[in-house]
PDB file of N, CA and C in Angstrom:
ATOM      1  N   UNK A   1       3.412  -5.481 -16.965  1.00  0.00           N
ATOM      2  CA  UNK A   1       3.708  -5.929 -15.615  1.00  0.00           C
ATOM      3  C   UNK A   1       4.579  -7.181 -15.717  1.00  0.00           C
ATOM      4  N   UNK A   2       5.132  -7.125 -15.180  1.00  0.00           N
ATOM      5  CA  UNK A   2       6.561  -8.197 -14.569  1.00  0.00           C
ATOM      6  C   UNK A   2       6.038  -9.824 -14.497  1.00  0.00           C
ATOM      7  N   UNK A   3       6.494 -10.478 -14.811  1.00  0.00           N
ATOM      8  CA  UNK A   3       5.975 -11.927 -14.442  1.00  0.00           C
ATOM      9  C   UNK A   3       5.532 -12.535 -13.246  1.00  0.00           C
ATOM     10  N   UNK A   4       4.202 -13.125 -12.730  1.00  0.00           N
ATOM     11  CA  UNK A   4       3.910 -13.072 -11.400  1.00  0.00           C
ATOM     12  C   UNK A   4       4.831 -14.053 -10.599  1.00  0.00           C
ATOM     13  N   UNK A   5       4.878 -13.420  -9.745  1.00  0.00           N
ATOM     14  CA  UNK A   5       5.878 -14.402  -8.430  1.00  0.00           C
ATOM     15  C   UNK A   5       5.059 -14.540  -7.717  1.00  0.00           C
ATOM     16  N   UNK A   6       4.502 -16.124  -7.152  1.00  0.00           N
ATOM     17  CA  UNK A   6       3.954 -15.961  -5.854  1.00  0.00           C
ATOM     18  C   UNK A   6       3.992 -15.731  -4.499  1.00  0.00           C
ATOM     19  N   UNK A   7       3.065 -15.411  -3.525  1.00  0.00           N
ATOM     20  CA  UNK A   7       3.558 -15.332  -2.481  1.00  0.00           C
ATOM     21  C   UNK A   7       3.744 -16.572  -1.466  1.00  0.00           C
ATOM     22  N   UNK A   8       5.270 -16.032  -0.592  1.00  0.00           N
ATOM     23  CA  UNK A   8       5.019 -17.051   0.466  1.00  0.00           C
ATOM     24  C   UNK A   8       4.335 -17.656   1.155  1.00  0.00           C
ATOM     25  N   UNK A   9       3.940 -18.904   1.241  1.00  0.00           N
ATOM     26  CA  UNK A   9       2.138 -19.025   1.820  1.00  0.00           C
ATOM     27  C   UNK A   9       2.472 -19.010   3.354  1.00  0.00           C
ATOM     28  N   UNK A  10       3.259 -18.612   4.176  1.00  0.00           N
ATOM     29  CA  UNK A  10       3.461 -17.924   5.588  1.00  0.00           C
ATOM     30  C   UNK A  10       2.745 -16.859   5.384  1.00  0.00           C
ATOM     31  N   UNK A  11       2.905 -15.891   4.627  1.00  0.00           N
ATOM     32  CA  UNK A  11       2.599 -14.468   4.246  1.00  0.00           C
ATOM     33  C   UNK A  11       1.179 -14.501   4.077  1.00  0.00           C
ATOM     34  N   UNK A  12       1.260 -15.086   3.135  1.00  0.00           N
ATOM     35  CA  UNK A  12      -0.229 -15.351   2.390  1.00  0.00           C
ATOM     36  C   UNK A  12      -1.499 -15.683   3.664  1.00  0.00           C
ATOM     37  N   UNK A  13      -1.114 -16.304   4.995  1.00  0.00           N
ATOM     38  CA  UNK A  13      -1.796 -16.611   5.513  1.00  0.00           C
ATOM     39  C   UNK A  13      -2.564 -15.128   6.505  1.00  0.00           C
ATOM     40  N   UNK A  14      -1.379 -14.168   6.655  1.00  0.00           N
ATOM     41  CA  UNK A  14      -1.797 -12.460   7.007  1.00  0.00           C
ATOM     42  C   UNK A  14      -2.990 -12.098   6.209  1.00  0.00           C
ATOM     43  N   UNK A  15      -2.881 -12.714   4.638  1.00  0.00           N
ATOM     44  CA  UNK A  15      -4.107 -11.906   4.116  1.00  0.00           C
ATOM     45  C   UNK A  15      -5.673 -12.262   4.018  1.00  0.00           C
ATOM     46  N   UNK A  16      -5.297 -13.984   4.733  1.00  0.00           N
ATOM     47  CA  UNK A  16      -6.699 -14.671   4.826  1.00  0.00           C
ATOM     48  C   UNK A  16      -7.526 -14.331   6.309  1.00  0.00           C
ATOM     49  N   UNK A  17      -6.266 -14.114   6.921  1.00  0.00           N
ATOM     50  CA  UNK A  17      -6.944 -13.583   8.684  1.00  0.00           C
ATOM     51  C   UNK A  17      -7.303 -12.104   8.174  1.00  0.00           C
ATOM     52  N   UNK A  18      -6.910 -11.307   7.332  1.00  0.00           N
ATOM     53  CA  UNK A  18      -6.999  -9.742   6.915  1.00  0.00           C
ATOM     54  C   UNK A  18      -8.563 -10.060   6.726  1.00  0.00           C
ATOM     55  N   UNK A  19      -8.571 -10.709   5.767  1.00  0.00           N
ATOM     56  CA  UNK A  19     -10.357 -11.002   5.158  1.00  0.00           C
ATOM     57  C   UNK A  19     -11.087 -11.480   5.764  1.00  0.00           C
ATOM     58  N   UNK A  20     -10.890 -12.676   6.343  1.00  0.00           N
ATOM     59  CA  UNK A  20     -11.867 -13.333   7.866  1.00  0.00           C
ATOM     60  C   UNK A  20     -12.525 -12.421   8.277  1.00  0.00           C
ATOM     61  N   UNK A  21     -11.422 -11.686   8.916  1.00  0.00           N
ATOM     62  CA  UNK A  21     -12.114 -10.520  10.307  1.00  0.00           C
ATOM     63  C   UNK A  21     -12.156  -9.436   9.478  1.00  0.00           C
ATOM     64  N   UNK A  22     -12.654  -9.198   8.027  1.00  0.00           N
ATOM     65  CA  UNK A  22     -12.640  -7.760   7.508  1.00  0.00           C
ATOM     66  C   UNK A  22     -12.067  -6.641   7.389  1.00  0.00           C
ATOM     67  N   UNK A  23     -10.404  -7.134   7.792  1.00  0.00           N
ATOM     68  CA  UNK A  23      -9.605  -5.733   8.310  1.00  0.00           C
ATOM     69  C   UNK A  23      -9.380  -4.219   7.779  1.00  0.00           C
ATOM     70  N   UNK A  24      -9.570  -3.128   8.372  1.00  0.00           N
ATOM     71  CA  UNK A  24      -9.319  -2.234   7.607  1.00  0.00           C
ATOM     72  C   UNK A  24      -7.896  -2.164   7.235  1.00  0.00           C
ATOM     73  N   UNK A  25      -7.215  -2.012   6.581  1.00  0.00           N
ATOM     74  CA  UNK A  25      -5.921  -1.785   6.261  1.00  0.00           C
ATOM     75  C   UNK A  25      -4.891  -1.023   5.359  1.00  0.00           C
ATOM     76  N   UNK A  26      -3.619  -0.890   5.725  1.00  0.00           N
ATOM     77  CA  UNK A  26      -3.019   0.871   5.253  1.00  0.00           C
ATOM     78  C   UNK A  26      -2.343  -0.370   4.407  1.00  0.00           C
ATOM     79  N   UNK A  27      -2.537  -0.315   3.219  1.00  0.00           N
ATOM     80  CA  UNK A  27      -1.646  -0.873   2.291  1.00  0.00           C
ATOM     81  C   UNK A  27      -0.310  -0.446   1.692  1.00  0.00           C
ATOM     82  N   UNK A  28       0.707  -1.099   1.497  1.00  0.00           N
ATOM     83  CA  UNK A  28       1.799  -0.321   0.877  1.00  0.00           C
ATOM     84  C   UNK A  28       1.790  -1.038  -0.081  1.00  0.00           C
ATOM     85  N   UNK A  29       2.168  -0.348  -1.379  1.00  0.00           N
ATOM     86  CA  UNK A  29       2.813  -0.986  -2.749  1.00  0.00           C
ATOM     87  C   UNK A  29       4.341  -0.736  -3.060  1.00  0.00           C
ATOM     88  N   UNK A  30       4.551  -1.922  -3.603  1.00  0.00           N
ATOM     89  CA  UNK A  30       5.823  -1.743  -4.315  1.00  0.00           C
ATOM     90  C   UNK A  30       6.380  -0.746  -5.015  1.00  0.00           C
ATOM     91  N   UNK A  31       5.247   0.087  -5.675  1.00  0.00           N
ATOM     92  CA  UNK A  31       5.675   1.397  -6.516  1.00  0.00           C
ATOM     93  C   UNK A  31       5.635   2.052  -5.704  1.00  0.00           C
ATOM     94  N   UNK A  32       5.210   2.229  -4.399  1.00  0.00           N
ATOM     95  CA  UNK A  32       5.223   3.757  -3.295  1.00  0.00           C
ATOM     96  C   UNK A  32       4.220   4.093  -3.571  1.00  0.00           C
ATOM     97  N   UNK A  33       2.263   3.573  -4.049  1.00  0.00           N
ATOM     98  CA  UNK A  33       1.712   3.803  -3.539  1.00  0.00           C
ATOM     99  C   UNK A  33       1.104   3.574  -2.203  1.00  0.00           C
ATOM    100  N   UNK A  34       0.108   4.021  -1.829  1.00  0.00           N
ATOM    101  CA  UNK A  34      -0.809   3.850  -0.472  1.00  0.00           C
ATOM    102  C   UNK A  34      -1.911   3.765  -0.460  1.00  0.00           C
ATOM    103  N   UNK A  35      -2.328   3.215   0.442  1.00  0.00           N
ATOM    104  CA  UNK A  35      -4.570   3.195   0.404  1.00  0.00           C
ATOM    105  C   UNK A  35      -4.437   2.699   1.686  1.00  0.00           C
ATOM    106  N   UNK A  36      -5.599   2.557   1.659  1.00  0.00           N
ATOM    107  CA  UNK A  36      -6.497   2.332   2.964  1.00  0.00           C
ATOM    108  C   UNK A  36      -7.743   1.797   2.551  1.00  0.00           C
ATOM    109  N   UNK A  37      -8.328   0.347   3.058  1.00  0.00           N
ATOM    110  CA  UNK A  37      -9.006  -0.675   2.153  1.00  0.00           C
ATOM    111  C   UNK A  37      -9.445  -1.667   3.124  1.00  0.00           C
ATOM    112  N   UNK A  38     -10.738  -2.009   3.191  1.00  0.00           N
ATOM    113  CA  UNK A  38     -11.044  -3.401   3.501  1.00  0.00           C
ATOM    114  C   UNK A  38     -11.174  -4.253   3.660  1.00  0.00           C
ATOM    115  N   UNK A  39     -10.086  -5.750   3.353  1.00  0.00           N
ATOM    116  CA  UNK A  39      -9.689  -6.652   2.778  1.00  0.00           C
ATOM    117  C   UNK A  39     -11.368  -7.145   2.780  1.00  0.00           C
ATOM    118  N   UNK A  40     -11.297  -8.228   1.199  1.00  0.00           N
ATOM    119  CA  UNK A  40     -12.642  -8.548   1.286  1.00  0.00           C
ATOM    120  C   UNK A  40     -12.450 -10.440   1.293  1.00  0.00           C
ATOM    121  N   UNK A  41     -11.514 -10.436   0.131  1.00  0.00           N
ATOM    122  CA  UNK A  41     -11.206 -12.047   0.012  1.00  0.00           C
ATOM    123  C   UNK A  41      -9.935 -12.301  -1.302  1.00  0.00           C
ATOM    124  N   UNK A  42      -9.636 -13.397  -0.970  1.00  0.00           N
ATOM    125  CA  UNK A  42      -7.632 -13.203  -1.613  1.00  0.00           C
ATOM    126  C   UNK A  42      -8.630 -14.044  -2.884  1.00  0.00           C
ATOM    127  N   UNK A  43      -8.595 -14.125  -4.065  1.00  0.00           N
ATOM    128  CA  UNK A  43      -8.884 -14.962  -5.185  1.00  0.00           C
ATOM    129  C   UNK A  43      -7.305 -15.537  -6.151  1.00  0.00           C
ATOM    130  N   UNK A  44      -7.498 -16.787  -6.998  1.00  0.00           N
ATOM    131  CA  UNK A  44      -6.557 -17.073  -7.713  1.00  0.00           C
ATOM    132  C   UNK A  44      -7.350 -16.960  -9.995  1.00  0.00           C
ATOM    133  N   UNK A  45      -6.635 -16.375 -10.476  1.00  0.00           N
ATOM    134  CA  UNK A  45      -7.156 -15.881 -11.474  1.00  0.00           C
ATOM    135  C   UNK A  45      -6.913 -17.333 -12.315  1.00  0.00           C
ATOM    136  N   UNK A  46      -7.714 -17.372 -13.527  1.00  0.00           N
ATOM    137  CA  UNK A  46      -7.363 -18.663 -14.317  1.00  0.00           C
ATOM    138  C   UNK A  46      -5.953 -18.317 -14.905  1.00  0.00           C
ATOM    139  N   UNK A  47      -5.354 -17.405 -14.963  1.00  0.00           N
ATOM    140  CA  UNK A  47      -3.534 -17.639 -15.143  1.00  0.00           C
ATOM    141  C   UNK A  47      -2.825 -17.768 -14.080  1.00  0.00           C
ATOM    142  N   UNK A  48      -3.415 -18.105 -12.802  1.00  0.00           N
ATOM    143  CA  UNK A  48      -2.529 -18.596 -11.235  1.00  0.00           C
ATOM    144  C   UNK A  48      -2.202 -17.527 -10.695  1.00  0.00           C
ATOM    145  N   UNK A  49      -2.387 -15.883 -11.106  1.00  0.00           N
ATOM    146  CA  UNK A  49      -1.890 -14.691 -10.254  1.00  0.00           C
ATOM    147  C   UNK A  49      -2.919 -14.945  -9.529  1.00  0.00           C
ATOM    148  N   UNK A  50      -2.409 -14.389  -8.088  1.00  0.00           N
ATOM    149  CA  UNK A  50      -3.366 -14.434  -6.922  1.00  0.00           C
ATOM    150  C   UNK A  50      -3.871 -13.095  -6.741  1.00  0.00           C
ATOM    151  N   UNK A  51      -5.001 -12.676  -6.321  1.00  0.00           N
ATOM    152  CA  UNK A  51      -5.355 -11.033  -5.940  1.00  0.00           C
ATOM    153  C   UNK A  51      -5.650 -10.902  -4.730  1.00  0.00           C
ATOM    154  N   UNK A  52      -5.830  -9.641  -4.016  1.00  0.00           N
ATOM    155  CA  UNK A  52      -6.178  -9.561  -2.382  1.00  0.00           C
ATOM    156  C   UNK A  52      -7.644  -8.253  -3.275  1.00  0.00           C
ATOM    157  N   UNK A  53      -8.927  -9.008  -2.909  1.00  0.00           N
ATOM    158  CA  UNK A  53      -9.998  -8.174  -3.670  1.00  0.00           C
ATOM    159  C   UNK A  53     -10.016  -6.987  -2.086  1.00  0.00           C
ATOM    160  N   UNK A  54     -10.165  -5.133  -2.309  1.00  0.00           N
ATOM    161  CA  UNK A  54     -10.340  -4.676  -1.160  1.00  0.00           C
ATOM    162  C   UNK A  54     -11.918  -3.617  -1.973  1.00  0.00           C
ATOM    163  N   UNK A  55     -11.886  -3.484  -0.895  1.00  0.00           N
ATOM    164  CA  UNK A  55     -13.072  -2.031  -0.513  1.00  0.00           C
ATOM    165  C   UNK A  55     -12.766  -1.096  -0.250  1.00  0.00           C
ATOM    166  N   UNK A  56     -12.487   0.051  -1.250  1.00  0.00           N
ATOM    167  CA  UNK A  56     -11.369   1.276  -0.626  1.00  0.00           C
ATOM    168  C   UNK A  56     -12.536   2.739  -0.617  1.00  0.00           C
ATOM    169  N   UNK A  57     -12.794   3.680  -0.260  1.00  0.00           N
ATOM    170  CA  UNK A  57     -13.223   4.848  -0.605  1.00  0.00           C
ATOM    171  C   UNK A  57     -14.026   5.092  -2.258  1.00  0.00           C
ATOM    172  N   UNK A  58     -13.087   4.789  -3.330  1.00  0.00           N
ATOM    173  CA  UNK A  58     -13.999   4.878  -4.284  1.00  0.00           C
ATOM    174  C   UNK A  58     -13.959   3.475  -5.125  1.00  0.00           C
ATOM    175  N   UNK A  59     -14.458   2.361  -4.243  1.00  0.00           N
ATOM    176  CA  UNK A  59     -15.122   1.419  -4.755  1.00  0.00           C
ATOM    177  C   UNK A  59     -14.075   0.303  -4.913  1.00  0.00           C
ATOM    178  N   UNK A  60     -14.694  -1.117  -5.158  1.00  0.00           N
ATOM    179  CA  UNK A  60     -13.510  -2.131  -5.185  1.00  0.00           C
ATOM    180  C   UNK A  60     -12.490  -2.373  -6.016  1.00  0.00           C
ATOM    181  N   UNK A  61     -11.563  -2.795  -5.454  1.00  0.00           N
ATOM    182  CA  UNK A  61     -10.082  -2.528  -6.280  1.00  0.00           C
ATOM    183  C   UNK A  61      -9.515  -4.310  -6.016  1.00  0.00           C
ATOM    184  N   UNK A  62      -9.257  -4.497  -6.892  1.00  0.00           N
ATOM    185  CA  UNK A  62      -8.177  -5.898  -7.057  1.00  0.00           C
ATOM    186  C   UNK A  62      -6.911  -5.734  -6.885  1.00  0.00           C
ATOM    187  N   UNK A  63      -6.079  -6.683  -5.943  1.00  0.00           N
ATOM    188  CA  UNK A  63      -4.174  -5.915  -5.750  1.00  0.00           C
ATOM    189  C   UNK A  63      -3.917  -7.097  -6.545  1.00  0.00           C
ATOM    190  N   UNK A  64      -2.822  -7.180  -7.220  1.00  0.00           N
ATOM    191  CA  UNK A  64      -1.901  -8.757  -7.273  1.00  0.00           C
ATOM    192  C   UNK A  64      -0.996  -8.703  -6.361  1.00  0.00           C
ATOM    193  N   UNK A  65      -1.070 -10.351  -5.878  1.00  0.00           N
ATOM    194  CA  UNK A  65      -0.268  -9.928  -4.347  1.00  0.00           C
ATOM    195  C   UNK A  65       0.857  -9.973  -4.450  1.00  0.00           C
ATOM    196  N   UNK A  66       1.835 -10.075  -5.779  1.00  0.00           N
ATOM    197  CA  UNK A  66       3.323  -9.544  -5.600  1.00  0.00           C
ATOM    198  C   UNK A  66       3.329  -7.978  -5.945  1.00  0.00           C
ATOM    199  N   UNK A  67       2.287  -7.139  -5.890  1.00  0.00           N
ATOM    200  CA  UNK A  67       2.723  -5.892  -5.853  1.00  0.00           C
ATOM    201  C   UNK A  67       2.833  -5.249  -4.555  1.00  0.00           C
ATOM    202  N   UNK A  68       2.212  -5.955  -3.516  1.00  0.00           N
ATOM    203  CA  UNK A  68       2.079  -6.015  -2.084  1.00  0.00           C
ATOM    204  C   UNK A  68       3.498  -5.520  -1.697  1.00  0.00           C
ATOM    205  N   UNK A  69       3.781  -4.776  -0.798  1.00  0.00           N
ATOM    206  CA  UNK A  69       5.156  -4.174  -0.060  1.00  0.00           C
ATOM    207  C   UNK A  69       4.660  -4.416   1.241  1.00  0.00           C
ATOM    208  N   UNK A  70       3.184  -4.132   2.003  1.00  0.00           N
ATOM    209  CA  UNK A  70       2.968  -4.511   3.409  1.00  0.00           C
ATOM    210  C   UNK A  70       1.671  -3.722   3.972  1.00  0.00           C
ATOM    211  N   UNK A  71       1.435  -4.658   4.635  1.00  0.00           N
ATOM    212  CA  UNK A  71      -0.295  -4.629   5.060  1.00  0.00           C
ATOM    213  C   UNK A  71       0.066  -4.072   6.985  1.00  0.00           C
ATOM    214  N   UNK A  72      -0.979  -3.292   7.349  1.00  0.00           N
ATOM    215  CA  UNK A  72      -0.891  -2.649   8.363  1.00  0.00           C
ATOM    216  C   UNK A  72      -2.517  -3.101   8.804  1.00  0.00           C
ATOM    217  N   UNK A  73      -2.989  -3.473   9.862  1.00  0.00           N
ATOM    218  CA  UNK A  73      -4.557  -3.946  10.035  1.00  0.00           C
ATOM    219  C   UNK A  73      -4.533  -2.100  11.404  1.00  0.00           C
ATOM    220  N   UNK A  74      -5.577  -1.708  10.626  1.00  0.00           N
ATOM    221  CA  UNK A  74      -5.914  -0.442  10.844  1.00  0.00           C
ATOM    222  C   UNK A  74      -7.242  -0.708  12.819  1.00  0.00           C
ATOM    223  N   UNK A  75      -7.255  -2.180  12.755  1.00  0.00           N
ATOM    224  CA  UNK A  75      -8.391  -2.367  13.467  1.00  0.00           C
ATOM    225  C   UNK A  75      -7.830  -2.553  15.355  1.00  0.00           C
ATOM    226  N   UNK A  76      -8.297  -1.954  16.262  1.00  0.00           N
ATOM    227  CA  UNK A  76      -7.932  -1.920  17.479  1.00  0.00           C
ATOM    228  C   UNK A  76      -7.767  -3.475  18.043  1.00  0.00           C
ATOM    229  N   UNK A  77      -8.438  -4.397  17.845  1.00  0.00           N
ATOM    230  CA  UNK A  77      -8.064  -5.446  18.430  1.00  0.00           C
ATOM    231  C   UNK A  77      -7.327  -6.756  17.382  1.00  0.00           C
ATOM    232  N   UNK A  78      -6.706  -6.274  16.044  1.00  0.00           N
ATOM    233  CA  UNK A  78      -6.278  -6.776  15.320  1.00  0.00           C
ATOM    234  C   UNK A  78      -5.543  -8.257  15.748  1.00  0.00           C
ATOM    235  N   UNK A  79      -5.316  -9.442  15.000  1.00  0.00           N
ATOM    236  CA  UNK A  79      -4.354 -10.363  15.483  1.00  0.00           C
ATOM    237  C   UNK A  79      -2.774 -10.332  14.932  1.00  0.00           C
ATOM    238  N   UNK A  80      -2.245  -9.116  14.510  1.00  0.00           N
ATOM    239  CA  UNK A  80      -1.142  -9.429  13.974  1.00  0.00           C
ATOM    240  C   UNK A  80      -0.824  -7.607  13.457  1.00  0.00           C
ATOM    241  N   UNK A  81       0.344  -7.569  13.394  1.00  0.00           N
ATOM    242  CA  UNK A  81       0.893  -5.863  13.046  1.00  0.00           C
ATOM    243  C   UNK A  81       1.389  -5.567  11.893  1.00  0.00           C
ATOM    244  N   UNK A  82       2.141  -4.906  11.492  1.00  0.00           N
ATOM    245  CA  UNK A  82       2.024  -4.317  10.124  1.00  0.00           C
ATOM    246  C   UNK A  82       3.057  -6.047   9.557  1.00  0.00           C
ATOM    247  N   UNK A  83       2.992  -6.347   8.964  1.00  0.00           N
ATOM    248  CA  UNK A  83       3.794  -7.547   7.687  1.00  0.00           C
ATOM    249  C   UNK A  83       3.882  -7.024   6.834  1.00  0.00           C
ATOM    250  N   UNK A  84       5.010  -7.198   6.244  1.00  0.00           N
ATOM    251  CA  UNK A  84       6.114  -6.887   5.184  1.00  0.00           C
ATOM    252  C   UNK A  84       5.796  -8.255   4.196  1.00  0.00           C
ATOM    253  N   UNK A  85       5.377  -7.650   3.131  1.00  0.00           N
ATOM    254  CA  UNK A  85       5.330  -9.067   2.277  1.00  0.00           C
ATOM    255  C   UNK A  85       6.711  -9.262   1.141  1.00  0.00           C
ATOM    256  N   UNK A  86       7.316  -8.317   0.670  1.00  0.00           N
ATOM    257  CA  UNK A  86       7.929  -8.616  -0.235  1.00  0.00           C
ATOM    258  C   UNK A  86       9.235  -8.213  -0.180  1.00  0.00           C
TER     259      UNK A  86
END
């Protein structure tokens, strides 16, 4: 994997309201995958990559958040619409 870039902390702030309020959310990746996931809570690793920890169907998954392409909050009274992170 590629050297981590961090994220914009504008951006970064989508994924702390994502986790607050528990959002369900349609994730996009940079490679053209997809999920659909829980945000649970963003962590920083002891080498400074940041992760977005989720809750997906078969169990918890760690993202690094420059693989992030864009978060969609799946939830009816959401505060914010799909963001484009990268």
């Amino acid at each position: 994997m590629k050297t981590y870039q961090p994220l914009n902390c504008d951006l970064h702030d989508y994924l702390e309201i994502a986790c607050l309020y528990g959002y369900t959310l349609d994730i996009e990746l940079i490679d053209g995958q997809r999920l659909t996931a829980r945000a649970i809570t963003t962590r920083t690793a002891s080498t400074r990559e940041e992760f977005l920890d989720v809750d997906t169907a078969e169990g918890r998954r760690e993202i690094r958040l420059d693989q992030l392409l864009a978060i969609t909050p799946q939830d009816d009274n959401a505060r914010f619409g799909r963001v484009v992170l990268a």
